[in-house]
PDB file of N, CA and C in Angstrom:
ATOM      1  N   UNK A   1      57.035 -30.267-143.942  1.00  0.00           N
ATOM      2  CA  UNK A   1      57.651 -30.870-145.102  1.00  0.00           C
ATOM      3  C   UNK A   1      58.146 -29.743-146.006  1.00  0.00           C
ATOM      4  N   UNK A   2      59.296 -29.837-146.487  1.00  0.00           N
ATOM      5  CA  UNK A   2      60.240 -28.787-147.252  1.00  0.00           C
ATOM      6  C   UNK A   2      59.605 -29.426-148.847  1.00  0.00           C
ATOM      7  N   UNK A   3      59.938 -28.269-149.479  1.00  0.00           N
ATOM      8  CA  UNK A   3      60.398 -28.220-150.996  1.00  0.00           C
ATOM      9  C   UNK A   3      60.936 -29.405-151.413  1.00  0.00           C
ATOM     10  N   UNK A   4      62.074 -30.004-150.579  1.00  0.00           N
ATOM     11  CA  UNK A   4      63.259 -30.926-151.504  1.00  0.00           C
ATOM     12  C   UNK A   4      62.628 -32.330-150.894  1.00  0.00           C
ATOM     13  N   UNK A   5      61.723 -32.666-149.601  1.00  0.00           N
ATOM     14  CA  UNK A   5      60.904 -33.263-149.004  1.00  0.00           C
ATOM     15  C   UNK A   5      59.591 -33.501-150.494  1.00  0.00           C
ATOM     16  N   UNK A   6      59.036 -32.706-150.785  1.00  0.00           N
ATOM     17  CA  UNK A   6      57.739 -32.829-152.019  1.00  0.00           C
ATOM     18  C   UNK A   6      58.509 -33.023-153.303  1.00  0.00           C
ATOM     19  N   UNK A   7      59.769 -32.697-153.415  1.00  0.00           N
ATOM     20  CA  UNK A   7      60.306 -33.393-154.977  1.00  0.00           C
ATOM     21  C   UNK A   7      61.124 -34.579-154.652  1.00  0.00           C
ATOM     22  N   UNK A   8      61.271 -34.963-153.734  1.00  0.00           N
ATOM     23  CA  UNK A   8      61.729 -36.320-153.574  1.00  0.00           C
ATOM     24  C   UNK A   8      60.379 -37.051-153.688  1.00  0.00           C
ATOM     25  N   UNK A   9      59.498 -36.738-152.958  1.00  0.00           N
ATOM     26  CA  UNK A   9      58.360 -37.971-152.759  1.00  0.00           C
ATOM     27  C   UNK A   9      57.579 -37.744-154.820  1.00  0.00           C
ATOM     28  N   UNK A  10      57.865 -36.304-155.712  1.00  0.00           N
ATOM     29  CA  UNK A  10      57.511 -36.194-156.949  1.00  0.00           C
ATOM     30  C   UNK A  10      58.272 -37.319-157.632  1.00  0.00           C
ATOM     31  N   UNK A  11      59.380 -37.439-157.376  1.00  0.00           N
ATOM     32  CA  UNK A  11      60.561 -38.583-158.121  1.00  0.00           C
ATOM     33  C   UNK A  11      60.312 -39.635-157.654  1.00  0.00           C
ATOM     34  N   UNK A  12      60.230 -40.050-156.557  1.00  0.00           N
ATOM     35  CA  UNK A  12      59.446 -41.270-156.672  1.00  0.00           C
ATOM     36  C   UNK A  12      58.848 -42.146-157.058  1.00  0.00           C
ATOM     37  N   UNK A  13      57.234 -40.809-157.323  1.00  0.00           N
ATOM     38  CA  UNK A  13      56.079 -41.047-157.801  1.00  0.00           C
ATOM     39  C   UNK A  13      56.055 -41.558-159.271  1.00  0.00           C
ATOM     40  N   UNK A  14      57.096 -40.584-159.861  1.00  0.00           N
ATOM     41  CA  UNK A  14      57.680 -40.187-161.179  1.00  0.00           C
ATOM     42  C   UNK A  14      58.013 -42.247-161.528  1.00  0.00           C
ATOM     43  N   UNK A  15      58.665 -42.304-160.759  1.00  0.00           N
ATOM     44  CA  UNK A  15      59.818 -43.337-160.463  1.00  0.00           C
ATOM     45  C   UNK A  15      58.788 -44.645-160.368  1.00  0.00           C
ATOM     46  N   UNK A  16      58.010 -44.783-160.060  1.00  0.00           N
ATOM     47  CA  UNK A  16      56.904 -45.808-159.511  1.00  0.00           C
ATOM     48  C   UNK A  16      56.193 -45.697-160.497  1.00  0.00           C
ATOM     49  N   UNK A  17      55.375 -45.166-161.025  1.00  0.00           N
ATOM     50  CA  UNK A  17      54.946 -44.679-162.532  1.00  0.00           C
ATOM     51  C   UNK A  17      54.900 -45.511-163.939  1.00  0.00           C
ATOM     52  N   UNK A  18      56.585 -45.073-163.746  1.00  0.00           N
ATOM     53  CA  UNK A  18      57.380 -45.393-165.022  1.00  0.00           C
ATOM     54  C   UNK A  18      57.319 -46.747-164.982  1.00  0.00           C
ATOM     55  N   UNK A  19      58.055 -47.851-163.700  1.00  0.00           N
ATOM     56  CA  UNK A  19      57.513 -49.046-163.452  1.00  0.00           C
ATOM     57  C   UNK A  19      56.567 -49.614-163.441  1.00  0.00           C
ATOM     58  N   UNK A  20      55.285 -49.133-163.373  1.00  0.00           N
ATOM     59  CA  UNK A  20      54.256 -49.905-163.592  1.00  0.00           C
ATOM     60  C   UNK A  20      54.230 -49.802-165.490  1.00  0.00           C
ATOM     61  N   UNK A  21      54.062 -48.510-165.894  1.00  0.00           N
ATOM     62  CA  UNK A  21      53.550 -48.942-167.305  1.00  0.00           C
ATOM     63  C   UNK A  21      54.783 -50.159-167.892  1.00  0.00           C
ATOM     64  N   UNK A  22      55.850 -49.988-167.134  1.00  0.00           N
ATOM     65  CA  UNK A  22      56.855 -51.153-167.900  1.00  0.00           C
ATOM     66  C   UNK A  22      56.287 -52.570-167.744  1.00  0.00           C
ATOM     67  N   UNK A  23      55.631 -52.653-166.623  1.00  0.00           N
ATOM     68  CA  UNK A  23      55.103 -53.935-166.172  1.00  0.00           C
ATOM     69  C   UNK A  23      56.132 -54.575-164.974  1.00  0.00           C
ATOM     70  N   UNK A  24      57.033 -53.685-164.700  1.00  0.00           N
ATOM     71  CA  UNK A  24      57.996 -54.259-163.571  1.00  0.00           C
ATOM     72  C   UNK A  24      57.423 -53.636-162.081  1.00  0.00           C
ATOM     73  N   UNK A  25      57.577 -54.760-161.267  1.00  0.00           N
ATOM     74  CA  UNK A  25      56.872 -54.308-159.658  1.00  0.00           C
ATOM     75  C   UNK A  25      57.931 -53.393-159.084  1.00  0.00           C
ATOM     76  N   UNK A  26      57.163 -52.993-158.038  1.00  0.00           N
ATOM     77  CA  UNK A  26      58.035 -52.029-157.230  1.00  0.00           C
ATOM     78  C   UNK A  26      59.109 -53.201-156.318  1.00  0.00           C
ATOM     79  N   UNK A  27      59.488 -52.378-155.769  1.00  0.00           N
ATOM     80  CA  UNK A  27      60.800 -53.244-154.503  1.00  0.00           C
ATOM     81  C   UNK A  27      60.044 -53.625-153.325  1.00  0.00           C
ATOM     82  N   UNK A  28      59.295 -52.800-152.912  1.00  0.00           N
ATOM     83  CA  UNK A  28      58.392 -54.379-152.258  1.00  0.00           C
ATOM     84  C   UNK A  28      57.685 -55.202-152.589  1.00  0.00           C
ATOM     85  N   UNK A  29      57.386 -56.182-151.599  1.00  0.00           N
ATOM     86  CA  UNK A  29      56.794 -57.404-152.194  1.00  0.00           C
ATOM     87  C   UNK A  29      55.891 -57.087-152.757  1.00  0.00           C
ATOM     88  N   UNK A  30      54.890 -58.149-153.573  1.00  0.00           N
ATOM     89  CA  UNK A  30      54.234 -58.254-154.615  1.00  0.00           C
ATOM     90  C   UNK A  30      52.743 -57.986-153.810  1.00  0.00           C
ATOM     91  N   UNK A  31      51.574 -57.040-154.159  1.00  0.00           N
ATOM     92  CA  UNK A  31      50.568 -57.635-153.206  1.00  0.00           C
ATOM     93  C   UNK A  31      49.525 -58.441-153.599  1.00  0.00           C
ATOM     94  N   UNK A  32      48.732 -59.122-153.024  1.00  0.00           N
ATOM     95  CA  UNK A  32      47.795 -59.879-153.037  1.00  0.00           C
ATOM     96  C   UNK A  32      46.240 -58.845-152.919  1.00  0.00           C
ATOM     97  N   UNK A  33      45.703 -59.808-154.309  1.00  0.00           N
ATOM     98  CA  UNK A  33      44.733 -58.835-154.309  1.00  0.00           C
ATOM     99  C   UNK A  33      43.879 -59.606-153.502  1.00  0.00           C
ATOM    100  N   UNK A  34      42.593 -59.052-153.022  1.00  0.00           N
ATOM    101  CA  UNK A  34      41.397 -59.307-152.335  1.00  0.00           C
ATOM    102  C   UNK A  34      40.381 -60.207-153.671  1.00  0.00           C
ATOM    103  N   UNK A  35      39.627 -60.753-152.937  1.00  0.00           N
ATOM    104  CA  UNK A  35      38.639 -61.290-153.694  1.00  0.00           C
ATOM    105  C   UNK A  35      37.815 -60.350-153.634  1.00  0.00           C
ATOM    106  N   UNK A  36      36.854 -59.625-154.999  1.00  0.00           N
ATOM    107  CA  UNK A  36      35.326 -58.930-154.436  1.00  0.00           C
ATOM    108  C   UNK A  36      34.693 -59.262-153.405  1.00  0.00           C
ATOM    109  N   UNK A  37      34.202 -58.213-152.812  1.00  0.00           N
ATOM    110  CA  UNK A  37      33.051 -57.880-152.001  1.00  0.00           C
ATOM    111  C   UNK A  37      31.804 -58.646-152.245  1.00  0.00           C
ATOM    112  N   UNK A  38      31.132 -58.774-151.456  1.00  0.00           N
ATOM    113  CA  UNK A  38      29.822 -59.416-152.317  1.00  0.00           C
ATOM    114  C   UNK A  38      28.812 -57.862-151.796  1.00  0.00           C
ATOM    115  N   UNK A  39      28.029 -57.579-153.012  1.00  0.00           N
ATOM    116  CA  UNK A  39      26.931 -56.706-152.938  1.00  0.00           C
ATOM    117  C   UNK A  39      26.610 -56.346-151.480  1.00  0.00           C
ATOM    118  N   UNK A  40      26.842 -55.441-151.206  1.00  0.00           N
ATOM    119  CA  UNK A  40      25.877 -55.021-149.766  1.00  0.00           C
ATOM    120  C   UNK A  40      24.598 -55.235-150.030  1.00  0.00           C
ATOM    121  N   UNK A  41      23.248 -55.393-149.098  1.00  0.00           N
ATOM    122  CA  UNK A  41      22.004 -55.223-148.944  1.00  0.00           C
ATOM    123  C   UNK A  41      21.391 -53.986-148.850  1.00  0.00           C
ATOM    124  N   UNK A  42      20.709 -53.416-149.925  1.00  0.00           N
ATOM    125  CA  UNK A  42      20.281 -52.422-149.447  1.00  0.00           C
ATOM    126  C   UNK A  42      19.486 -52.068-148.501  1.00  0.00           C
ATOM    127  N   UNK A  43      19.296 -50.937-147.631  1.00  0.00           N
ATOM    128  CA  UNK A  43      19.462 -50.682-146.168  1.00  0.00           C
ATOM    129  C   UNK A  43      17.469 -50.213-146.255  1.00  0.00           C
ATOM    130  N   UNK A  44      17.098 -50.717-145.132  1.00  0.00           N
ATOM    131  CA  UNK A  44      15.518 -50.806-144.789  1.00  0.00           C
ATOM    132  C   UNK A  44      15.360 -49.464-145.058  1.00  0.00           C
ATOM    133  N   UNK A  45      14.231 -48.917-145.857  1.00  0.00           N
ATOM    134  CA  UNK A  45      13.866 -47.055-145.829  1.00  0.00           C
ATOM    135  C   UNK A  45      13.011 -47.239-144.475  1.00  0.00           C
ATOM    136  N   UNK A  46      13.570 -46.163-143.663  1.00  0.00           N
ATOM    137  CA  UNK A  46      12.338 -45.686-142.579  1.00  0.00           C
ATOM    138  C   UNK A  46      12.670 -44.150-142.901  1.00  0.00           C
ATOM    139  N   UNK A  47      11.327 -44.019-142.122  1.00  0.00           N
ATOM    140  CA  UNK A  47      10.835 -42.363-141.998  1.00  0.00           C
ATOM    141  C   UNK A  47      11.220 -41.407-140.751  1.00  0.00           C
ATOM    142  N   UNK A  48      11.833 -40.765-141.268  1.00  0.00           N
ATOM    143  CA  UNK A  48      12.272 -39.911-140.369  1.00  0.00           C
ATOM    144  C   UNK A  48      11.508 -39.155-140.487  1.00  0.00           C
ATOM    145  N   UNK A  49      10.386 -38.597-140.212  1.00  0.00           N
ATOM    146  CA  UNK A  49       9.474 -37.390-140.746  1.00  0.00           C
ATOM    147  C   UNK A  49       9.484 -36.321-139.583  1.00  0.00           C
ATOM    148  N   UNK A  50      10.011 -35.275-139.872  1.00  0.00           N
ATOM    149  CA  UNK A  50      10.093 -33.896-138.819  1.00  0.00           C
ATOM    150  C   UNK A  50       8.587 -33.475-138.567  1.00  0.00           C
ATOM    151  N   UNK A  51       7.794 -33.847-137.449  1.00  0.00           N
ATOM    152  CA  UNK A  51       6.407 -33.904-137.279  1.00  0.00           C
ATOM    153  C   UNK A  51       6.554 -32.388-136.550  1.00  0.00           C
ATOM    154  N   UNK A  52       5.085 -31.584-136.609  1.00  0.00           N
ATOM    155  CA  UNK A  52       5.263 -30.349-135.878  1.00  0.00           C
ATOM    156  C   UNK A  52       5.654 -30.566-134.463  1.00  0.00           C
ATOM    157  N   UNK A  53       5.230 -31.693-133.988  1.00  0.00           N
ATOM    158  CA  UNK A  53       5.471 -31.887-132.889  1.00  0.00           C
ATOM    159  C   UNK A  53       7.170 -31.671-132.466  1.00  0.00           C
ATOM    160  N   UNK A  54       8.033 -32.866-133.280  1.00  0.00           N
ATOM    161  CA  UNK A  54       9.332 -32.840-133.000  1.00  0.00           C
ATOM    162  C   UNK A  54      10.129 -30.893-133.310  1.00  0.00           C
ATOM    163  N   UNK A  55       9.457 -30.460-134.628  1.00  0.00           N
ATOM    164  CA  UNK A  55      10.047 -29.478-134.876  1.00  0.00           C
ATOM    165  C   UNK A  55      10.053 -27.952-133.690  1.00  0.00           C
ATOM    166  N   UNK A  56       8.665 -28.176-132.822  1.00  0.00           N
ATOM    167  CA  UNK A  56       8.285 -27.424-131.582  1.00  0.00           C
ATOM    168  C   UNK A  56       9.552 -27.873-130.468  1.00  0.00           C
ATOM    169  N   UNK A  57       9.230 -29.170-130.445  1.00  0.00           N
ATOM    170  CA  UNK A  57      10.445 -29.575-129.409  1.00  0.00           C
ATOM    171  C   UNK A  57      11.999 -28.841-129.561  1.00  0.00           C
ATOM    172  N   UNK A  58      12.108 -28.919-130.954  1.00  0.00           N
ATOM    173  CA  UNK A  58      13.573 -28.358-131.158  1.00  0.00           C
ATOM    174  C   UNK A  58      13.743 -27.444-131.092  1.00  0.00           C
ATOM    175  N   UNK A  59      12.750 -26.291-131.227  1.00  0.00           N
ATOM    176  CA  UNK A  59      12.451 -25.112-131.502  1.00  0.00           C
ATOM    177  C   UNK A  59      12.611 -24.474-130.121  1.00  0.00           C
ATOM    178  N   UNK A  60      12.354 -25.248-129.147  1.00  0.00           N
ATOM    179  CA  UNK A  60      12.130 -24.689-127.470  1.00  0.00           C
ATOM    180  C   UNK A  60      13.501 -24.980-126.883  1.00  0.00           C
ATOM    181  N   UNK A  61      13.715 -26.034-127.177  1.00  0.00           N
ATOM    182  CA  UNK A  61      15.211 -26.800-126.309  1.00  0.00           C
ATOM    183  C   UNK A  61      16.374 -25.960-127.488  1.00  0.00           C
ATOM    184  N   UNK A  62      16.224 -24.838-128.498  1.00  0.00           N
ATOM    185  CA  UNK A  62      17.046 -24.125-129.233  1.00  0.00           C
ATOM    186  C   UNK A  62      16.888 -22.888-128.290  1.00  0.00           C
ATOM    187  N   UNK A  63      15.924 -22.505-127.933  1.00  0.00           N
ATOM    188  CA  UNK A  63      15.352 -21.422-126.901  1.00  0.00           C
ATOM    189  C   UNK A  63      15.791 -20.987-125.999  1.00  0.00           C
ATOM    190  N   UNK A  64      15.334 -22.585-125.430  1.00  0.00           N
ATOM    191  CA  UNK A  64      15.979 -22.515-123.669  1.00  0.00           C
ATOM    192  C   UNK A  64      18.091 -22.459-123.707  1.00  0.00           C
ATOM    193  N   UNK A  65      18.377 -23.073-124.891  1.00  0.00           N
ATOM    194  CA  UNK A  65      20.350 -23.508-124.710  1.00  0.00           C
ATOM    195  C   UNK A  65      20.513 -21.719-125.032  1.00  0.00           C
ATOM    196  N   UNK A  66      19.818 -21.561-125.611  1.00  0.00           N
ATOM    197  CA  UNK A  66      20.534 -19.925-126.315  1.00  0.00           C
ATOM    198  C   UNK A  66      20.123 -18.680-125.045  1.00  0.00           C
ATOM    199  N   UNK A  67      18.892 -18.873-124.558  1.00  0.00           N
ATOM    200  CA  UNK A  67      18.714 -18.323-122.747  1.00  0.00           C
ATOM    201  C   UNK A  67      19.850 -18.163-121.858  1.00  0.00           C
ATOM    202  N   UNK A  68      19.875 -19.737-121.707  1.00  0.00           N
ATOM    203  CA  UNK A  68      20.748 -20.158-120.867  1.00  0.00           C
ATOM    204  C   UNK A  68      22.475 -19.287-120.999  1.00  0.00           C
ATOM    205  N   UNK A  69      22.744 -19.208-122.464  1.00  0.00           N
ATOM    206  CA  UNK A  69      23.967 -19.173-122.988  1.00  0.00           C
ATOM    207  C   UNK A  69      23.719 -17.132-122.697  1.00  0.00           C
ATOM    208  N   UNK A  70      23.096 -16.502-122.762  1.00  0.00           N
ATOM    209  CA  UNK A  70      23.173 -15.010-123.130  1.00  0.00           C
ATOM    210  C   UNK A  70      22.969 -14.799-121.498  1.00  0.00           C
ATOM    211  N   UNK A  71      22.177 -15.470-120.589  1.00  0.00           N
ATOM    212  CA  UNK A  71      22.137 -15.058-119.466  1.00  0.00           C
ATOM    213  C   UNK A  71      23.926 -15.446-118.638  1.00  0.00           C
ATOM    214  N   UNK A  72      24.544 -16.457-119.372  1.00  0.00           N
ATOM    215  CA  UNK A  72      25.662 -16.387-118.285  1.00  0.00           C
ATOM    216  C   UNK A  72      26.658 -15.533-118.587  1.00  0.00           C
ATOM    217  N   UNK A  73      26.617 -15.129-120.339  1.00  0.00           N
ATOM    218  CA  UNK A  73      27.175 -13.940-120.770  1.00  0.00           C
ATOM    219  C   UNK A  73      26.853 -12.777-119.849  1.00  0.00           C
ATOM    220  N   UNK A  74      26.026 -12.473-120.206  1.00  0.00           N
ATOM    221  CA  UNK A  74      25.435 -11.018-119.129  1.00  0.00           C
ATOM    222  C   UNK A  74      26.034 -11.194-117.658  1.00  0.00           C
ATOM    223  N   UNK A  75      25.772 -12.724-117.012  1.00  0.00           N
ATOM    224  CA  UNK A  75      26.453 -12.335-115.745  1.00  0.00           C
ATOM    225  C   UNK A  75      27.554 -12.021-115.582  1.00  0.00           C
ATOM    226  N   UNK A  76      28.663 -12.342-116.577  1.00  0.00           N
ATOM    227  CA  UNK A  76      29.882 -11.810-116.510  1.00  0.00           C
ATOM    228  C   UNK A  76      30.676 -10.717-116.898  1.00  0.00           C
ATOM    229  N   UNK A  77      29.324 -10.048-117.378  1.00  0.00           N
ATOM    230  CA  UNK A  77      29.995  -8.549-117.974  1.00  0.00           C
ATOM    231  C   UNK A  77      29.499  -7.553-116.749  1.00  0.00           C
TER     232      UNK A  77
END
């Protein structure tokens, strides 16, 4: 997008603007508003709790991918 591309779409804007505070619609049709939403439900709390257990797990399977990853390096040098 050019210069004369971003001050056309500025005049526009400019242009669309000015029409609303007048109270006159734009050139397309008119839109239809939505009715509100009704309240979402707020969402069940569970526990995610990082137990030593899970944090060991991650800790090894971080281990073994980064092994894995330096040994196929090395084979190719």
């Amino acid at each position: 997008m050019g210069i004369y591309d971003r001050d056309w779409y500025r005049e526009e804007y400019k242009e669309k603007e000015k029409r609303a505070q007048q109270g006159l619609t734009t050139r397309s049709a008119p839109t239809r508003t939505a009715p509100p939403a009704p309240p979402r439900p707020k969402a069940a709390i569970t526990k995610h709790a990082l137990t030593p257990v899970k944090i060991a797990a991650i800790a090894l399977a971080a281990g073994a991918v980064s092994y894995l990853v330096v040994s196929v390096i090395l084979d190719h040098i």
